[in-house]
C-alpha atoms as a PDB file:
ATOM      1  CA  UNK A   1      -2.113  -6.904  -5.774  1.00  0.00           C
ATOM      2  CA  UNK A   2      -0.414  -7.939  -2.892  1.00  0.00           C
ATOM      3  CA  UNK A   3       3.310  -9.069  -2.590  1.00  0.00           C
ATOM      4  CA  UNK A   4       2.417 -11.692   0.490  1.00  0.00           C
ATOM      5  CA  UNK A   5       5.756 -10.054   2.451  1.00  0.00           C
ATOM      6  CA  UNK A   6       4.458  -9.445   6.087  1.00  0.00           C
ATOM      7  CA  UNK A   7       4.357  -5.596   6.624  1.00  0.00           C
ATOM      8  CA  UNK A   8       6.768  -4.202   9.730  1.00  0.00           C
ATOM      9  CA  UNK A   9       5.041  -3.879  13.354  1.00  0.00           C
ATOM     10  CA  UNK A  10       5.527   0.025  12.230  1.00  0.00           C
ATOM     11  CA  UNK A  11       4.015  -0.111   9.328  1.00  0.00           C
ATOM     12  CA  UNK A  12       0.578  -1.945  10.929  1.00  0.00           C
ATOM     13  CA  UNK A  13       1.124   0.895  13.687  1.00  0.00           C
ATOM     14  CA  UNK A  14      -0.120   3.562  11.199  1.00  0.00           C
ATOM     15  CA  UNK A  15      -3.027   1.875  10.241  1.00  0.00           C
ATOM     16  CA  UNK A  16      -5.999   3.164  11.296  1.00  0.00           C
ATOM     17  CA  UNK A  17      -9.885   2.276  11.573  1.00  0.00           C
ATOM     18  CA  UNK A  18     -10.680   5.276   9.427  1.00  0.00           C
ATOM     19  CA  UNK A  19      -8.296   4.160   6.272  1.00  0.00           C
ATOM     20  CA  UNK A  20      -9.100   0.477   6.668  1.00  0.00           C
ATOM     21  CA  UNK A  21     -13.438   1.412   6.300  1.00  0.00           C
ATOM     22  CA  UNK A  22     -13.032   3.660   3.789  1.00  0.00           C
ATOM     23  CA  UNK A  23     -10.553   1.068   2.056  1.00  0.00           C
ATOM     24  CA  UNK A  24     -12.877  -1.684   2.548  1.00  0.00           C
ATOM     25  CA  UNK A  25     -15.426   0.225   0.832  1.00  0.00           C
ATOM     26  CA  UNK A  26     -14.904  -2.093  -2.683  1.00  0.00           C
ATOM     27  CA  UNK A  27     -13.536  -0.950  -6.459  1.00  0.00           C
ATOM     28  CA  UNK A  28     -15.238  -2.561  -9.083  1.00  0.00           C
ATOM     29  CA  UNK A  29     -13.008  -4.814  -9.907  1.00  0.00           C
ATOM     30  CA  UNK A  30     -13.705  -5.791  -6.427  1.00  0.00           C
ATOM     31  CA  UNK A  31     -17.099  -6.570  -6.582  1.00  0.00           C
ATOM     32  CA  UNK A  32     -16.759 -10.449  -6.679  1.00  0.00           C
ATOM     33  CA  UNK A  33     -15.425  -9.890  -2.444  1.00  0.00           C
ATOM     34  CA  UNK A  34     -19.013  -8.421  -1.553  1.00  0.00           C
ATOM     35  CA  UNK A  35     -20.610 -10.482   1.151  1.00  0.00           C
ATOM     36  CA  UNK A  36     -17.504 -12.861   1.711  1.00  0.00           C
ATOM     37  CA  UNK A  37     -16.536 -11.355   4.954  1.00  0.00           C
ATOM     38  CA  UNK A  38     -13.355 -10.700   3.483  1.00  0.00           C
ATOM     39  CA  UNK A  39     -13.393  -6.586   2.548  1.00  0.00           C
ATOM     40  CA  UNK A  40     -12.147  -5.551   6.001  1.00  0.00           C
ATOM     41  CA  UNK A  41      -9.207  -8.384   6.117  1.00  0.00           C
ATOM     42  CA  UNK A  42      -8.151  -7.133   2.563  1.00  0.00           C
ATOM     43  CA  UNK A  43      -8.737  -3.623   3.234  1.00  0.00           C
ATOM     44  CA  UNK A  44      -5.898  -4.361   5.799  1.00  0.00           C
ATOM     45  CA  UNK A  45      -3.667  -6.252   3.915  1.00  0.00           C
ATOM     46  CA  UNK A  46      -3.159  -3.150   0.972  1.00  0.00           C
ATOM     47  CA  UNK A  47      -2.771  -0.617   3.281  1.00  0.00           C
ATOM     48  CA  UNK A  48      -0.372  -2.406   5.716  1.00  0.00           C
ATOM     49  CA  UNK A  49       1.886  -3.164   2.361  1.00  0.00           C
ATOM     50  CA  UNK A  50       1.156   0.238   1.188  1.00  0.00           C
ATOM     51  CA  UNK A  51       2.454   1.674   4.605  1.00  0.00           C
ATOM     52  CA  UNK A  52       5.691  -0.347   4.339  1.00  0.00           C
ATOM     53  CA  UNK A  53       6.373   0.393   1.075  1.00  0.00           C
ATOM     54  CA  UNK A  54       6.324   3.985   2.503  1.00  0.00           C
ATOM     55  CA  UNK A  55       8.422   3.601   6.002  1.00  0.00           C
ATOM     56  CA  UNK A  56      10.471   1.141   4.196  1.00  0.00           C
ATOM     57  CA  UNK A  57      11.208   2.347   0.983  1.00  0.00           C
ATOM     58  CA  UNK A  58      13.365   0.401  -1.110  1.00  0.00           C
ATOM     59  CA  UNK A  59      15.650   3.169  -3.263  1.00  0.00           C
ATOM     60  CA  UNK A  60      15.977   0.843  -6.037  1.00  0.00           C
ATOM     61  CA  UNK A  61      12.500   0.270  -6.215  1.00  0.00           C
ATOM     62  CA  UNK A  62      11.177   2.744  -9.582  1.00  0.00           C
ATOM     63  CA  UNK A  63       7.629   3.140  -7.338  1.00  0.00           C
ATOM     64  CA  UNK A  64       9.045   3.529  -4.434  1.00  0.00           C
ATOM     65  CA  UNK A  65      11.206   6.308  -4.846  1.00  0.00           C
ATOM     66  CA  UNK A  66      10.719   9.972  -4.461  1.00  0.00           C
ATOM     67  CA  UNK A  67      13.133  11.460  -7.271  1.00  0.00           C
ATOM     68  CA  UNK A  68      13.627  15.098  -8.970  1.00  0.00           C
ATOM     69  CA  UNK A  69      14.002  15.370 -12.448  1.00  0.00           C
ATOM     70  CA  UNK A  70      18.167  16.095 -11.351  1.00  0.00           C
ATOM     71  CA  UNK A  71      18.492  12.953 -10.445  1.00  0.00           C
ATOM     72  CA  UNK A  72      17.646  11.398 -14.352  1.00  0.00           C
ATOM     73  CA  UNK A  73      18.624  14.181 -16.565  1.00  0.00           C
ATOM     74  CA  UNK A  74      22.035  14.428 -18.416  1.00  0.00           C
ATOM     75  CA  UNK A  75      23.286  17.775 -16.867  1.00  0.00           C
ATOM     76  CA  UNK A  76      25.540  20.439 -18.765  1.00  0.00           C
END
């Protein structure tokens, strides 16, 4: 799933060939994208939002933090 916001110049930065074959490499669920010319261009688009999500995090976000259980748990 994608969230169609345009990842940071940053964020595309850190992409690599490497991650983007691998990713392109398809899931089952996938399968229907075989042959379209599209597995590289998609490959991109996940891991360019995936990277944002990561130098961007948004602390409000429930994925996209990092939290310790002090941070939720009634404390004595």
């Amino acid at each position: 799933m994608t969230t169609q916001k345009k990842p940071s110049p940053e964020a595309l930065a850190n992409l690599t060939e490497a991650n983007v074959g691998t990713r392109a490499e398809l899931l089952p669920e996938e399968e229907a994208m075989r042959g379209s010319g599209m597995e590289k261009v998609a490959a991109e688009v996940i891991l360019a939002e995936s990277e944002e999500r990561t130098v961007n995090a948004d602390p409000d976000d429930a994925q996209g933090g990092h939290r310790q259980s002090s941070d939720t748990a009634d404390l004595p």
